[in-house]
C-alpha atoms as a PDB file:
ATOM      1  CA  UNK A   1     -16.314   1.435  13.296  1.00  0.00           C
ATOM      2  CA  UNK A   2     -18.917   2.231  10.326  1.00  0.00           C
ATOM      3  CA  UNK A   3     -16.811   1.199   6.917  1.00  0.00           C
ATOM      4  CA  UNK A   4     -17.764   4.534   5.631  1.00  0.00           C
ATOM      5  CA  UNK A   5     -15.519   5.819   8.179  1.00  0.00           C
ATOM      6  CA  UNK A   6     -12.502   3.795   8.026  1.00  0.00           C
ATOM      7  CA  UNK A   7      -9.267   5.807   7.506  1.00  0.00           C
ATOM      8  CA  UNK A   8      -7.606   5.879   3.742  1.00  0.00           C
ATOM      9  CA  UNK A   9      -4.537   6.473   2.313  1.00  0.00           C
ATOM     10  CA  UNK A  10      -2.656   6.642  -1.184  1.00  0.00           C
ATOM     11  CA  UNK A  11      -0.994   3.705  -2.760  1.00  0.00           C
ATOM     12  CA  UNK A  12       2.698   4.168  -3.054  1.00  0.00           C
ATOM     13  CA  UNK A  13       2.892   2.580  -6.700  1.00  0.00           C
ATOM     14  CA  UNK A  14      -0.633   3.342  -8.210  1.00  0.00           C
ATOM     15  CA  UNK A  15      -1.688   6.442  -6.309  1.00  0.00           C
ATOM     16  CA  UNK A  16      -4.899   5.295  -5.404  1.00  0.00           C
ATOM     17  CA  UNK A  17      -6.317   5.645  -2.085  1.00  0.00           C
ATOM     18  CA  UNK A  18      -7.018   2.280  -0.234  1.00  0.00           C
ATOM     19  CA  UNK A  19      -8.936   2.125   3.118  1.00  0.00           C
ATOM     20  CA  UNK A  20      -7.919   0.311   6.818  1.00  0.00           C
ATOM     21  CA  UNK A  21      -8.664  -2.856   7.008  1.00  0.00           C
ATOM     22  CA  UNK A  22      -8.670  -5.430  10.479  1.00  0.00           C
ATOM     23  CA  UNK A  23      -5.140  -7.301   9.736  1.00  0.00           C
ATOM     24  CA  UNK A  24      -3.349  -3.839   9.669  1.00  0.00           C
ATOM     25  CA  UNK A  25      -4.449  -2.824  12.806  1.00  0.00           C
ATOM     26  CA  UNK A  26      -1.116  -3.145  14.596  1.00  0.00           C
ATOM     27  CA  UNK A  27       0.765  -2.047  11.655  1.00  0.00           C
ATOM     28  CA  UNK A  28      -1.784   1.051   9.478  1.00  0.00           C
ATOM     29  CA  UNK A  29       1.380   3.194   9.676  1.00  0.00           C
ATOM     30  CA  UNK A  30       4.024   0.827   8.007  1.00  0.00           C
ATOM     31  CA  UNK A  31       1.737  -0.212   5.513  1.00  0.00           C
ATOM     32  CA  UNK A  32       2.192   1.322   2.051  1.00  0.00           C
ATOM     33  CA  UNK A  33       0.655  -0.552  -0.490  1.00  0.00           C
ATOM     34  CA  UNK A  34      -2.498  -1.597  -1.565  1.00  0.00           C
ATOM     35  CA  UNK A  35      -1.834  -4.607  -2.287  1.00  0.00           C
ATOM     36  CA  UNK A  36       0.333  -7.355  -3.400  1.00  0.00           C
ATOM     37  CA  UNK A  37       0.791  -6.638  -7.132  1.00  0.00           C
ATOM     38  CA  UNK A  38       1.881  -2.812  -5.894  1.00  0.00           C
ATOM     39  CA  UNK A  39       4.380  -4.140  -3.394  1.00  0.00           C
ATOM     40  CA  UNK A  40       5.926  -6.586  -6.130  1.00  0.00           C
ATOM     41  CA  UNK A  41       5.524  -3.830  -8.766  1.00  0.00           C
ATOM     42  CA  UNK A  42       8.038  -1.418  -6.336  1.00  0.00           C
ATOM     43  CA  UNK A  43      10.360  -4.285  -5.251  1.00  0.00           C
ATOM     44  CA  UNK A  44      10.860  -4.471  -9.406  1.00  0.00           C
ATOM     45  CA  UNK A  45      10.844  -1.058 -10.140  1.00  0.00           C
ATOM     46  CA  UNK A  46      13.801  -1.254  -7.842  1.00  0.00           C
ATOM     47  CA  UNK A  47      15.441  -3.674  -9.234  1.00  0.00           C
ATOM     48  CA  UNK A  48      15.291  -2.122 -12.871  1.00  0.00           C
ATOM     49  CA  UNK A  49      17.139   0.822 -11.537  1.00  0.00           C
ATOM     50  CA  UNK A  50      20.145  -0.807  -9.872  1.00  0.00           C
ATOM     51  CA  UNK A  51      20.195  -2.339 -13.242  1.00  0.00           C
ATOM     52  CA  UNK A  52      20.506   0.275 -15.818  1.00  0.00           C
END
């Protein structure tokens, strides 16, 4: 597969579109963020709201 034609899809947290990558090949449709920092960023973002 050509990495111009690798399949994309929009960060949950930051909107922006991130591409497929080898270690998600098992799991492309359960993964939602496009990276680390995003996934933290929602797991807080969570957190604030139970809060106030």
């Amino acid at each position: 597969m050509k990495k111009t034609n690798l399949p994309t899809k929009p960060c949950s947290v930051c909107l922006k579109s991130f591409s497929w990558r080898k270690k998600w090949k098992r799991c492309w449709q359960d993964v939602k963020y496009c990276s680390e920092r995003c996934r933290r960023a929602k797991t807080n973002q969570k957190h604030r709201e139970k809060v106030d």
